[in-house]
Protein backbone atom coordinates (compact mmCIF):
# COMPACT_ATOMS: atom_id res chain seq x y z
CA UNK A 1 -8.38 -15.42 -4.47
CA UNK A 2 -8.75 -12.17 -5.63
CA UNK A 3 -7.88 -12.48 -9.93
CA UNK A 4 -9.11 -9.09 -10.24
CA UNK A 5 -6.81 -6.87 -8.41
CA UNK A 6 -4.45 -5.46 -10.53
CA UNK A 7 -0.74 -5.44 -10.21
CA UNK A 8 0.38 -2.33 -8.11
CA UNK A 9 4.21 -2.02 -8.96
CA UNK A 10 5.68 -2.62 -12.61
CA UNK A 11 9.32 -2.17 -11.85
CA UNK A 12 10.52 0.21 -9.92
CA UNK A 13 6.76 1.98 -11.06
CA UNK A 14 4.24 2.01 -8.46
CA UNK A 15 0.37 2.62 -8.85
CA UNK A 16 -0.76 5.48 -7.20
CA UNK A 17 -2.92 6.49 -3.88
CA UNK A 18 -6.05 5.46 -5.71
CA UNK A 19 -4.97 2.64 -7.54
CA UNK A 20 -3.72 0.91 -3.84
CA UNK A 21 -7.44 2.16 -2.34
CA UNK A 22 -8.98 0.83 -5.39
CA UNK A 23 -7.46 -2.27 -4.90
CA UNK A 24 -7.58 -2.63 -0.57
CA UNK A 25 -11.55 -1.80 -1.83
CA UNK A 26 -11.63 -4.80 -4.00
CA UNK A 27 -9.76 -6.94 -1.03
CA UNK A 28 -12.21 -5.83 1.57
CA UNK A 29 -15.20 -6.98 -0.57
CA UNK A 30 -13.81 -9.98 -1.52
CA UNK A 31 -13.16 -11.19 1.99
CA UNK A 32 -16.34 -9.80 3.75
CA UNK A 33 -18.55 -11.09 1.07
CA UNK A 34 -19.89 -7.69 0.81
CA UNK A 35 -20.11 -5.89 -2.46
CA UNK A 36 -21.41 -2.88 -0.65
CA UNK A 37 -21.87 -3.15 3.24
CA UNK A 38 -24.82 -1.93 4.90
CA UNK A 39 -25.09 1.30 6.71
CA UNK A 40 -24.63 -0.52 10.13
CA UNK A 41 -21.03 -2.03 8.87
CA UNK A 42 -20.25 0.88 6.30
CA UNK A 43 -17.71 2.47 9.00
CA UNK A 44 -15.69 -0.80 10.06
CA UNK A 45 -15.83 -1.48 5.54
CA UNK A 46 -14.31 2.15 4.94
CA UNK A 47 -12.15 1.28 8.25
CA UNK A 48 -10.42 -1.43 6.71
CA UNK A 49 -9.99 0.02 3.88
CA UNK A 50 -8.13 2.45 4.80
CA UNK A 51 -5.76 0.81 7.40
CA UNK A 52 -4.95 -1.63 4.36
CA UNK A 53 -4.56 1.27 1.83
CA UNK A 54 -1.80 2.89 4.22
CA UNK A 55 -0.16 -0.92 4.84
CA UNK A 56 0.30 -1.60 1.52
CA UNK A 57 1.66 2.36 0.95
CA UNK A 58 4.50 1.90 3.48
CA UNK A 59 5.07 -1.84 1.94
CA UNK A 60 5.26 0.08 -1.87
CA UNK A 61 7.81 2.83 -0.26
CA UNK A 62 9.49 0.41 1.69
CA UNK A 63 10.75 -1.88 -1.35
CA UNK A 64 14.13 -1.78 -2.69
CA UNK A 65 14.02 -3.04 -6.15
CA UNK A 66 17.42 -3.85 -7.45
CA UNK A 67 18.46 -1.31 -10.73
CA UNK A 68 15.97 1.41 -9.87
CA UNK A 69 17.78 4.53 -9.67
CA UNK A 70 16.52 6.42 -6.65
């Protein structure tokens, strides 16, 4: 569904803060169908955003990836 979002961990390497926003930004347009929202829907588009850039934050912190040293 969404080819274009890049990976966000490479090992035990994970993108940073504005890599994951980057990429929750690409999610959110792909499944509103809104490249850029209008000013009516901009809050619930920078909404979702965020709650999926902090989701996908704990997920990245909350991996244990076998033969990274910690």
């Amino acid at each position: 569904m969404c080819r274009s979002i890049v990976r966000l961990r490479e090992g035990a390497q994970i993108a940073g803060h504005e890599d994951i926003e980057a990429a929750a930004r690409q999610f959110v347009r792909k499944v509103s169908g809104f490249s850029k929202p209008a000013p009516h829907n901009e809050a619930v588009f920078e909404q979702a955003i965020a709650e999926i850039t902090e989701a996908v934050e704990r997920l990245m912190q909350g991996l244990v990836i076998r033969g990274a040293s910690n």
